[in-house]
C-alpha atoms as a PDB file:
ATOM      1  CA  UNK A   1       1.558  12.133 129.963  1.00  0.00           C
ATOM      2  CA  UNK A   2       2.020   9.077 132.984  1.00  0.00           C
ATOM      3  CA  UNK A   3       5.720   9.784 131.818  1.00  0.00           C
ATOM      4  CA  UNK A   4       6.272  13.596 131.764  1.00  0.00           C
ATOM      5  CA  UNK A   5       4.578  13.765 135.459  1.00  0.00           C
ATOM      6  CA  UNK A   6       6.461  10.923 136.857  1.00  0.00           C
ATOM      7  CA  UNK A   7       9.631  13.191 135.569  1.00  0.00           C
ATOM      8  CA  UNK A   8       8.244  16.092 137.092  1.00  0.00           C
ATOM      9  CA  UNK A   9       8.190  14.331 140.388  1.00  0.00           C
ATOM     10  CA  UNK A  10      11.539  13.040 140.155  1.00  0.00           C
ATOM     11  CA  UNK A  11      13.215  16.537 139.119  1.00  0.00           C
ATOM     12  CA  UNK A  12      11.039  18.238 142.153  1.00  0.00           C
ATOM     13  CA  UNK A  13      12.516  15.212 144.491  1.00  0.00           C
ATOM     14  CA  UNK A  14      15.977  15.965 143.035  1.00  0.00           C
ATOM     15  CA  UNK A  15      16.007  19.650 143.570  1.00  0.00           C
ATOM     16  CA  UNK A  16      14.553  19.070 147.124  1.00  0.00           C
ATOM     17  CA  UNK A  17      16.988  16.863 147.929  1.00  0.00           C
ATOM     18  CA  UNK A  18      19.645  19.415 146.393  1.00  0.00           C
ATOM     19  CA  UNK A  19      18.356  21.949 148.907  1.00  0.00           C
ATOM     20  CA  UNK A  20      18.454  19.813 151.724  1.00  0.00           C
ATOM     21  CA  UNK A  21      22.500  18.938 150.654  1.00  0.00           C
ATOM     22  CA  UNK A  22      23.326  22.703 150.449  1.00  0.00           C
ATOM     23  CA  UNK A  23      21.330  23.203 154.074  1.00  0.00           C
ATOM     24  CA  UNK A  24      23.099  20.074 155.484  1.00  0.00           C
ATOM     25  CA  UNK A  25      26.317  20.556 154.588  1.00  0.00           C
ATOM     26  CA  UNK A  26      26.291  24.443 155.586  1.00  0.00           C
ATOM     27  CA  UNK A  27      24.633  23.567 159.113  1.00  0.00           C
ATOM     28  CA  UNK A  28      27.800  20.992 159.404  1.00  0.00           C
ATOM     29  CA  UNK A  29      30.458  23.647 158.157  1.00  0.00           C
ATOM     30  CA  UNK A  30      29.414  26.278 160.470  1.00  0.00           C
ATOM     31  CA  UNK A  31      28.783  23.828 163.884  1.00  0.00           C
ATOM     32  CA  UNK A  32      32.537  23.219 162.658  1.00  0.00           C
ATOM     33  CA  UNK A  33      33.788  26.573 162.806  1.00  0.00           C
ATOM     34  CA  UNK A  34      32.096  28.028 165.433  1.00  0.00           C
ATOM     35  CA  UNK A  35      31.510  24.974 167.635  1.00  0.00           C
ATOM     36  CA  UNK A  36      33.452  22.573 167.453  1.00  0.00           C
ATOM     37  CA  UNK A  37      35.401  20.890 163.908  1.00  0.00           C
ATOM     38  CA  UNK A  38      35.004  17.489 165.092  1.00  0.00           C
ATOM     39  CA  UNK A  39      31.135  18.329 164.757  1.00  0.00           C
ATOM     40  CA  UNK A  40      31.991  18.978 161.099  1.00  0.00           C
ATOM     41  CA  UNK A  41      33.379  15.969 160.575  1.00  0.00           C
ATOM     42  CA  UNK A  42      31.620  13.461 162.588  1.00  0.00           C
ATOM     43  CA  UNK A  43      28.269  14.856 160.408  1.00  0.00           C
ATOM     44  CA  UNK A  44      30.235  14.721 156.368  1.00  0.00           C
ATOM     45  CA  UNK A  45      32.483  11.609 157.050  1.00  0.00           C
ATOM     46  CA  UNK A  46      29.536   9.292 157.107  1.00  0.00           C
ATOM     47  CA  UNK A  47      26.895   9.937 155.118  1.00  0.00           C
ATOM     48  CA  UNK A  48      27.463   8.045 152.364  1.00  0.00           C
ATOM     49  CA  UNK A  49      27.819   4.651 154.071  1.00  0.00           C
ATOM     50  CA  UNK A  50      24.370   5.286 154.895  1.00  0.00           C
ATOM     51  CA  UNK A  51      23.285   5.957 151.356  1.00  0.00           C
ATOM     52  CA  UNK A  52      24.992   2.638 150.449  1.00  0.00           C
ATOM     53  CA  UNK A  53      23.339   0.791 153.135  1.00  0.00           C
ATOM     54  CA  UNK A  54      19.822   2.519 151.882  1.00  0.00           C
ATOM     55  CA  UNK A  55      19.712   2.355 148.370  1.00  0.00           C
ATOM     56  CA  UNK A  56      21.213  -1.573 148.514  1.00  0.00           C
ATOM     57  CA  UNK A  57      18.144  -2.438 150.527  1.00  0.00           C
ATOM     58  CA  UNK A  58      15.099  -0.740 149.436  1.00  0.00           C
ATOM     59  CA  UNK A  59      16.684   0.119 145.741  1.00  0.00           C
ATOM     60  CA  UNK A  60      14.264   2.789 144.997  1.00  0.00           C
ATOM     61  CA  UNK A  61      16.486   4.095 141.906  1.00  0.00           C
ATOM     62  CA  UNK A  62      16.147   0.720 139.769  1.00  0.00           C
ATOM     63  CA  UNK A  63      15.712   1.640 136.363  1.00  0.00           C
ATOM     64  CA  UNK A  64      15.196   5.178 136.757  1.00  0.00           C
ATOM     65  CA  UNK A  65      18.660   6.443 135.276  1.00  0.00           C
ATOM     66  CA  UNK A  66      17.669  10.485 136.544  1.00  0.00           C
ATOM     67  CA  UNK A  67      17.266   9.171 140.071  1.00  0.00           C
ATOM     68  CA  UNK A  68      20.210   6.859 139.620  1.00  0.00           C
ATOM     69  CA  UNK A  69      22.429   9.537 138.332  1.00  0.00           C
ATOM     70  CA  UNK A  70      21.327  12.538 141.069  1.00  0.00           C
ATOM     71  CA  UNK A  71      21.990   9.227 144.005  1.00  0.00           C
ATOM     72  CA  UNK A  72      25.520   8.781 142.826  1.00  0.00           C
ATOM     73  CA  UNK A  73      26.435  12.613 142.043  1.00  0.00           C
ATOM     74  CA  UNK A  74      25.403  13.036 146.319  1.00  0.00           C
ATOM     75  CA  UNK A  75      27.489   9.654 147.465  1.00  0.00           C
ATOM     76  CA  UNK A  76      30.136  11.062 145.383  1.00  0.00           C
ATOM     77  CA  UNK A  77      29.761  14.022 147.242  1.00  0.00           C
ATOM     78  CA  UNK A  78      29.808  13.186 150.785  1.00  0.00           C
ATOM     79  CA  UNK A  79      32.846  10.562 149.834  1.00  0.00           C
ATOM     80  CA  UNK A  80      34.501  13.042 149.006  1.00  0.00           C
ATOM     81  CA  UNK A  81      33.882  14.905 151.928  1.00  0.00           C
ATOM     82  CA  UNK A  82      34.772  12.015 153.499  1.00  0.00           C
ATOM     83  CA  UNK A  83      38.168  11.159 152.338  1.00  0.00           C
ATOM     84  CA  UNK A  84      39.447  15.179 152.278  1.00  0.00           C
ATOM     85  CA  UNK A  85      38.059  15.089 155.561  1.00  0.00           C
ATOM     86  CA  UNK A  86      40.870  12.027 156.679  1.00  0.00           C
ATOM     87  CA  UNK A  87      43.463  13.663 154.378  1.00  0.00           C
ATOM     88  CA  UNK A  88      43.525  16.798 156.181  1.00  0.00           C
ATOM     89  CA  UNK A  89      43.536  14.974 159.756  1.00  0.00           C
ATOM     90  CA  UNK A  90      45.847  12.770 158.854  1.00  0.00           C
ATOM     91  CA  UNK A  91      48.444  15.304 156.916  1.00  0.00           C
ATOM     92  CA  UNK A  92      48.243  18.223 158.999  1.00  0.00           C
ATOM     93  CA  UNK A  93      50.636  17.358 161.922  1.00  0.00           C
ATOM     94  CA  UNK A  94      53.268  17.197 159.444  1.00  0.00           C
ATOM     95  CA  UNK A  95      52.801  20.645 158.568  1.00  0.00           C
ATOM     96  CA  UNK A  96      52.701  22.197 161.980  1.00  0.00           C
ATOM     97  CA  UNK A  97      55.742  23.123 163.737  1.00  0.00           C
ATOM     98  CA  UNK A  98      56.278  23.698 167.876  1.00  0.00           C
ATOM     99  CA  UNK A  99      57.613  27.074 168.642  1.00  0.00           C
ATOM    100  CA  UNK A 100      61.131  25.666 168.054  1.00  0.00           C
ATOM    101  CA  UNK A 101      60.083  25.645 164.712  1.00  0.00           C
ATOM    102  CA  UNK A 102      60.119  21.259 164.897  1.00  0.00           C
ATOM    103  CA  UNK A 103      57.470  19.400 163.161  1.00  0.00           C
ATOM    104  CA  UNK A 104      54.994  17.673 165.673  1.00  0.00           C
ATOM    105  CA  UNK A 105      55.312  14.332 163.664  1.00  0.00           C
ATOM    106  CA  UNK A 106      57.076  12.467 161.444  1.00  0.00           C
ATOM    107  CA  UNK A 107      56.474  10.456 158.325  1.00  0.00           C
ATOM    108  CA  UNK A 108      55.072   6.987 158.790  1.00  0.00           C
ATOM    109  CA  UNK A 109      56.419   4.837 155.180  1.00  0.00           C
ATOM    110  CA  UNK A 110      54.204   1.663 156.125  1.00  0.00           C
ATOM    111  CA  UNK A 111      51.302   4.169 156.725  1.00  0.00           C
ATOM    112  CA  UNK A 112      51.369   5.873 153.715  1.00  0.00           C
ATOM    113  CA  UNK A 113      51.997   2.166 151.851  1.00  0.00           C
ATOM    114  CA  UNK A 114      49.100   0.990 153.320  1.00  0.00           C
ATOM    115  CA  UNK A 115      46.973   3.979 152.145  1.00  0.00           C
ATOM    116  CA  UNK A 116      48.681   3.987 149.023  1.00  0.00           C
ATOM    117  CA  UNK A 117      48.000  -0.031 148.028  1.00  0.00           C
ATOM    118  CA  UNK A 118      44.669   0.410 149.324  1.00  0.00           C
ATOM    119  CA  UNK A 119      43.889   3.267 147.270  1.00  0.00           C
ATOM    120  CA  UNK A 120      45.462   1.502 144.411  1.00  0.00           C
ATOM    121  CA  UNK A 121      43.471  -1.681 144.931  1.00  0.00           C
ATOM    122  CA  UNK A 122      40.313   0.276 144.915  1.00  0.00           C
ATOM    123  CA  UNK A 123      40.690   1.916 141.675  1.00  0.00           C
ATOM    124  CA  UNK A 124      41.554  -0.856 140.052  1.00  0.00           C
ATOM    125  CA  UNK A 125      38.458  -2.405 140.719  1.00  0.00           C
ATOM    126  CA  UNK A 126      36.693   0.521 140.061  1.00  0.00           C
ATOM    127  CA  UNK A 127      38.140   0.067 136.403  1.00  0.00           C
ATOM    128  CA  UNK A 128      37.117  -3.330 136.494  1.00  0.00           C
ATOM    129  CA  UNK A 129      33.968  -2.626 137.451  1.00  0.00           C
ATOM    130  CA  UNK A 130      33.247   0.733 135.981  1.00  0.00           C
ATOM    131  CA  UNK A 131      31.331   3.278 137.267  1.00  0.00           C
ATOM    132  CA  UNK A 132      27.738   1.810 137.409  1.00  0.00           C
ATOM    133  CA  UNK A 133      29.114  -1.342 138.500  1.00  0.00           C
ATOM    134  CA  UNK A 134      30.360  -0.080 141.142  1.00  0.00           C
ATOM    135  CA  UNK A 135      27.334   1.959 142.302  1.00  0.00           C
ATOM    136  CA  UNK A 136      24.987  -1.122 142.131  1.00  0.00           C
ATOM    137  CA  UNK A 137      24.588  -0.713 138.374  1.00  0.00           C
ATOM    138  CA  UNK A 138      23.292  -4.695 138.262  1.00  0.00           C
ATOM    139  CA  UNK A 139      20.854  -4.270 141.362  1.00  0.00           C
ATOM    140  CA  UNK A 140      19.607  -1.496 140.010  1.00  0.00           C
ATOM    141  CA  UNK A 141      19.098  -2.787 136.558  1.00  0.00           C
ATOM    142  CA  UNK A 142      21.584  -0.144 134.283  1.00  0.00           C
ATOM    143  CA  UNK A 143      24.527  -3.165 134.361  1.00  0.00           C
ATOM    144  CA  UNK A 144      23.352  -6.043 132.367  1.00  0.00           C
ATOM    145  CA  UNK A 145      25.699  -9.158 133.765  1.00  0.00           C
ATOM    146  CA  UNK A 146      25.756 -11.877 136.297  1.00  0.00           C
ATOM    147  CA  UNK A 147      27.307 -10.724 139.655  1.00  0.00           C
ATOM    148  CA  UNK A 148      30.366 -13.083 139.241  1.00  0.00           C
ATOM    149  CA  UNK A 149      30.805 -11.277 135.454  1.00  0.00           C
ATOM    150  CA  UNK A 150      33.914  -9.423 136.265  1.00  0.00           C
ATOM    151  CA  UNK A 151      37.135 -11.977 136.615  1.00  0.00           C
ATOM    152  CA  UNK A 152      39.763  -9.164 135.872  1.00  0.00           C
ATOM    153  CA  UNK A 153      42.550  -8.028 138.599  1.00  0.00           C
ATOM    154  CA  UNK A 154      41.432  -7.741 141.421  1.00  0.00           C
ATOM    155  CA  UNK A 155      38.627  -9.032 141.666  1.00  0.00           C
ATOM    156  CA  UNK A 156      40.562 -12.395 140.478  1.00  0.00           C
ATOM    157  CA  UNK A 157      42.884 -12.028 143.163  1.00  0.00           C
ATOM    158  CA  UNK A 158      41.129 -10.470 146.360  1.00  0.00           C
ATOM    159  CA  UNK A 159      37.524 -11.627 147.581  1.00  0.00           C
ATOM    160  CA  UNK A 160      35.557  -7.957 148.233  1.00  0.00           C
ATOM    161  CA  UNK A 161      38.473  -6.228 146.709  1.00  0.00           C
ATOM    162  CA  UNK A 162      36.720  -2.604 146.476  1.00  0.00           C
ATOM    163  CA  UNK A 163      35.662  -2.675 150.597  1.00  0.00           C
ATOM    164  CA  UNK A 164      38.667  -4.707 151.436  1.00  0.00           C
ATOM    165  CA  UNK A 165      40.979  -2.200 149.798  1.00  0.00           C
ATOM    166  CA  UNK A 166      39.465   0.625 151.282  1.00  0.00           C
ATOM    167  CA  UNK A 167      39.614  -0.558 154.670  1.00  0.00           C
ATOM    168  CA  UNK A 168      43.300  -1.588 154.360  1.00  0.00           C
ATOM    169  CA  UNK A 169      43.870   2.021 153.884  1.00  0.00           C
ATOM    170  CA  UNK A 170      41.848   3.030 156.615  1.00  0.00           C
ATOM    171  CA  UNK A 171      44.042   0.851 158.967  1.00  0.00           C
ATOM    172  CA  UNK A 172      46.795   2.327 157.150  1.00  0.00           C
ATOM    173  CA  UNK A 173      45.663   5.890 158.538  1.00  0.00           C
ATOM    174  CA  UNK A 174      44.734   4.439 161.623  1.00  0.00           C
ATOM    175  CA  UNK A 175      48.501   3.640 162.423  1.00  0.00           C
ATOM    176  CA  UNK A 176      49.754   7.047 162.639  1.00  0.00           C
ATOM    177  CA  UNK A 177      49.469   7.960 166.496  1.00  0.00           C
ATOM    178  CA  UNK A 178      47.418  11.245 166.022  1.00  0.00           C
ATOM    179  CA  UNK A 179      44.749   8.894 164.522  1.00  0.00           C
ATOM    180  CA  UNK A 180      44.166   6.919 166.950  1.00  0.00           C
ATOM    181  CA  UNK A 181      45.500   8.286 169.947  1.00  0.00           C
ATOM    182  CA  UNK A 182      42.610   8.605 172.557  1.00  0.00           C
ATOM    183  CA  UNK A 183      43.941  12.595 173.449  1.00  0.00           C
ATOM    184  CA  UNK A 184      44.372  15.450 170.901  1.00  0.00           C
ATOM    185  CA  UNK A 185      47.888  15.418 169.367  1.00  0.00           C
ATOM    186  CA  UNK A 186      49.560  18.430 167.443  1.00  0.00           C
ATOM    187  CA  UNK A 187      46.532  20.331 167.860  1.00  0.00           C
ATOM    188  CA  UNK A 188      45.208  19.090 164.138  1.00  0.00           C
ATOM    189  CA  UNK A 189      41.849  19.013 165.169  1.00  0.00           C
ATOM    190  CA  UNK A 190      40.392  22.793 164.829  1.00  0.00           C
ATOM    191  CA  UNK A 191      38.396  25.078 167.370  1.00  0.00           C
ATOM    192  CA  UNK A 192      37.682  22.479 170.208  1.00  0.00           C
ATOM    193  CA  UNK A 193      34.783  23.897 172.349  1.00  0.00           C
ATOM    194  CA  UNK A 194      34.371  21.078 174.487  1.00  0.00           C
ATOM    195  CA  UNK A 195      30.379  22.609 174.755  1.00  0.00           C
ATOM    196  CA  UNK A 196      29.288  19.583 173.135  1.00  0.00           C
ATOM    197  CA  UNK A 197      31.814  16.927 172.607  1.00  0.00           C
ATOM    198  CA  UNK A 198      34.735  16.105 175.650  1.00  0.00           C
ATOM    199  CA  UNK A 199      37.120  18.776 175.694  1.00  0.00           C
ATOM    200  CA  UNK A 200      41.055  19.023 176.288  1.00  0.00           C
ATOM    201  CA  UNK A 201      40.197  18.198 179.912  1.00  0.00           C
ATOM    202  CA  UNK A 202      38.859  14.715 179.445  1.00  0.00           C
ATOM    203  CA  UNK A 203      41.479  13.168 177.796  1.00  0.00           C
ATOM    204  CA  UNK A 204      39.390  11.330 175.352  1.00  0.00           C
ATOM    205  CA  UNK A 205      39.324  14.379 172.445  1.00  0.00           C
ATOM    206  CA  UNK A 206      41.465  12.787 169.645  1.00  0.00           C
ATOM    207  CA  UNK A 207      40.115  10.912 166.906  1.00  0.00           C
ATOM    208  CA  UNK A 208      40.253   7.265 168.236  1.00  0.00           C
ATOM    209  CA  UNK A 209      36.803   7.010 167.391  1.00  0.00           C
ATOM    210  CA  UNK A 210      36.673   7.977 163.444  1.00  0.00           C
ATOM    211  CA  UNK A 211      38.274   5.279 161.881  1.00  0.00           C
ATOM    212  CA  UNK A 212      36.519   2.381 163.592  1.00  0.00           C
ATOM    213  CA  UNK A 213      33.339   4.149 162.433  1.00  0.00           C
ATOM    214  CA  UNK A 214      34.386   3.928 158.670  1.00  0.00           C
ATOM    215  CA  UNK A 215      35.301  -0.073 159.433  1.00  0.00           C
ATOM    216  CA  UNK A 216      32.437  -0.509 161.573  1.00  0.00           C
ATOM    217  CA  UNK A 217      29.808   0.867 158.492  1.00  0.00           C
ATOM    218  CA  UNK A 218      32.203  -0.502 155.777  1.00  0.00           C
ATOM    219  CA  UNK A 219      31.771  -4.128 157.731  1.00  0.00           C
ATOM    220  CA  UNK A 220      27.860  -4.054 157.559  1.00  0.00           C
ATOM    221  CA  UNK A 221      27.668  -2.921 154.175  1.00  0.00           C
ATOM    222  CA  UNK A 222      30.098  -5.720 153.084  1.00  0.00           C
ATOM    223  CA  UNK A 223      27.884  -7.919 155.238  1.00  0.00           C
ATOM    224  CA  UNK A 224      24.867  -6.698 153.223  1.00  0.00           C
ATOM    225  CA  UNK A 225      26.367  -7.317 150.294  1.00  0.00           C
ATOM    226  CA  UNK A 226      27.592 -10.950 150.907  1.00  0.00           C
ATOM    227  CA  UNK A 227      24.218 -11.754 151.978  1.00  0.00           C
ATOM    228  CA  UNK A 228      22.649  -9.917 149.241  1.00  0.00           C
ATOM    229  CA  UNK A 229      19.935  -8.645 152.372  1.00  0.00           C
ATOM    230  CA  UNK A 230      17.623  -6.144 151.109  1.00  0.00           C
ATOM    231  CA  UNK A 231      13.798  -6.418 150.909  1.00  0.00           C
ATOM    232  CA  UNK A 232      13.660  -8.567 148.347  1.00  0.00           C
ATOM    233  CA  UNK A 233      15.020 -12.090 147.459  1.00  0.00           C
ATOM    234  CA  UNK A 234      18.369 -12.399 147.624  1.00  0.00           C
ATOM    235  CA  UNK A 235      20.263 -13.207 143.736  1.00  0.00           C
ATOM    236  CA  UNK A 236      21.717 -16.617 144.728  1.00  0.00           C
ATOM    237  CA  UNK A 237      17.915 -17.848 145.924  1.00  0.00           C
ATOM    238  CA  UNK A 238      16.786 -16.858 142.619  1.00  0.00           C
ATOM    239  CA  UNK A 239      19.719 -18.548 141.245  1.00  0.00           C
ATOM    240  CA  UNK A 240      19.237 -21.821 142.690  1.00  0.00           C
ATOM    241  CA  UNK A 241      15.341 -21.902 141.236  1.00  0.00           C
ATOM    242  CA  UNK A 242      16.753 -21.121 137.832  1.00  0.00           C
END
């Protein structure tokens, strides 16, 4: 009986939570369209750093595979998000063309290397890792192994390969001048209201500021994980007493 209503409770938390996605993500979409896109993007690109940050410290899924599953279905989400959100900044300049029909920019090879390796980098370890391992499967008690258990390229090769390789190929977007050039270039960046961000006027409306963000949340997070800080004690304390 303890068991069915504890299930109850997490199904009613899941389909709140559910709700509040669908209300989120629709409150972001239309500030977007009829406001102002960076608003859009600014509210989707980060949400799952903070989920990371969360769940890593107060770990409220351990051993409750339904919770576990309904957390990493929603960071899945908003990564995703996240990453079409960069994709579509970073491509579209390439696609628009002046009214003498030239393209406002031009390919970058080292950019798109460094996005590509990173990319690369951070699947592999995803393979290494697998799934669960890679969404705190052994803090949250569904990964059965030591925290050093995985020895397999790259995790051989690269300390923090999975955060490491993702920020390499944030600096590799970053080097493209329309992300991070302080003022808007190529128009890429939607309907630009300037209501309630800077406008065209203030010469700070480009998207200097996006990238840094990912580092910026990608660096604590790392830092978190490093230090193992959460509200518990951390696994190399409990390692030394063993």
């Amino acid at each position: 009986e303890d068991t069915t209503i504890q299930r109850e409770v997490t199904t009613n938390k899941t389909n709140t939570k559910m709700l509040s996605n669908v209300v989120y993500i629709s409150t972001a979409i239309a500030l977007g369209y009829f406001v102002d896109y960076r608003l859009f993007v600014g509210m989707t690109s980060l949400v799952h750093y903070c989920m990371y940050i969360r769940q890593y410290y107060y770990r409220y899924a351990t051993n409750n595979r339904e919770l576990y599953e309904k957390w990493k279905r929603d960071v899945l989400l908003y990564k995703t998000i996240a990453i079409s959100n960069l994709a579509y900044i970073y491509l579209s300049p390439y696609f628009i063309s002046d009214e003498g029909g030239n393209y406002t920019a031009s390919w970058d090879l080292i950019s798109l290397g460094m996005i590509a390796v990173g990319y690369f980098i951070s699947i592999s370890a995803t393979n290494a890792l697998g799934i669960d391992g890679t969404y705190f499967g052994i803090e949250l008690g569904f990964v059965q192994a030591d925290y050093n258990f995985v020895q397999a390229f790259p995790y051989n090769t690269i300390p923090h390969p999975m955060i490491v390789s993702q920020v390499f190929a944030l600096l590799g977007f970053y080097k493209v001048p329309h992300m991070h050039s302080f003022v808007a270039i190529a128009n890429n960046t939607g309907y630009r209201s300037g209501m309630l961000l800077p406008g065209s006027e203030s010469g700070i409306d480009g998207w200097w500021w996006l990238i840094p963000i990912h580092i910026l949340l990608y660096a604590t997070h790392c830092t978190q994980e490093i230090y193992d800080f959460w509200k518990g004690e951390p696994w190399y304390k409990k390692k030394n007493k063993n």
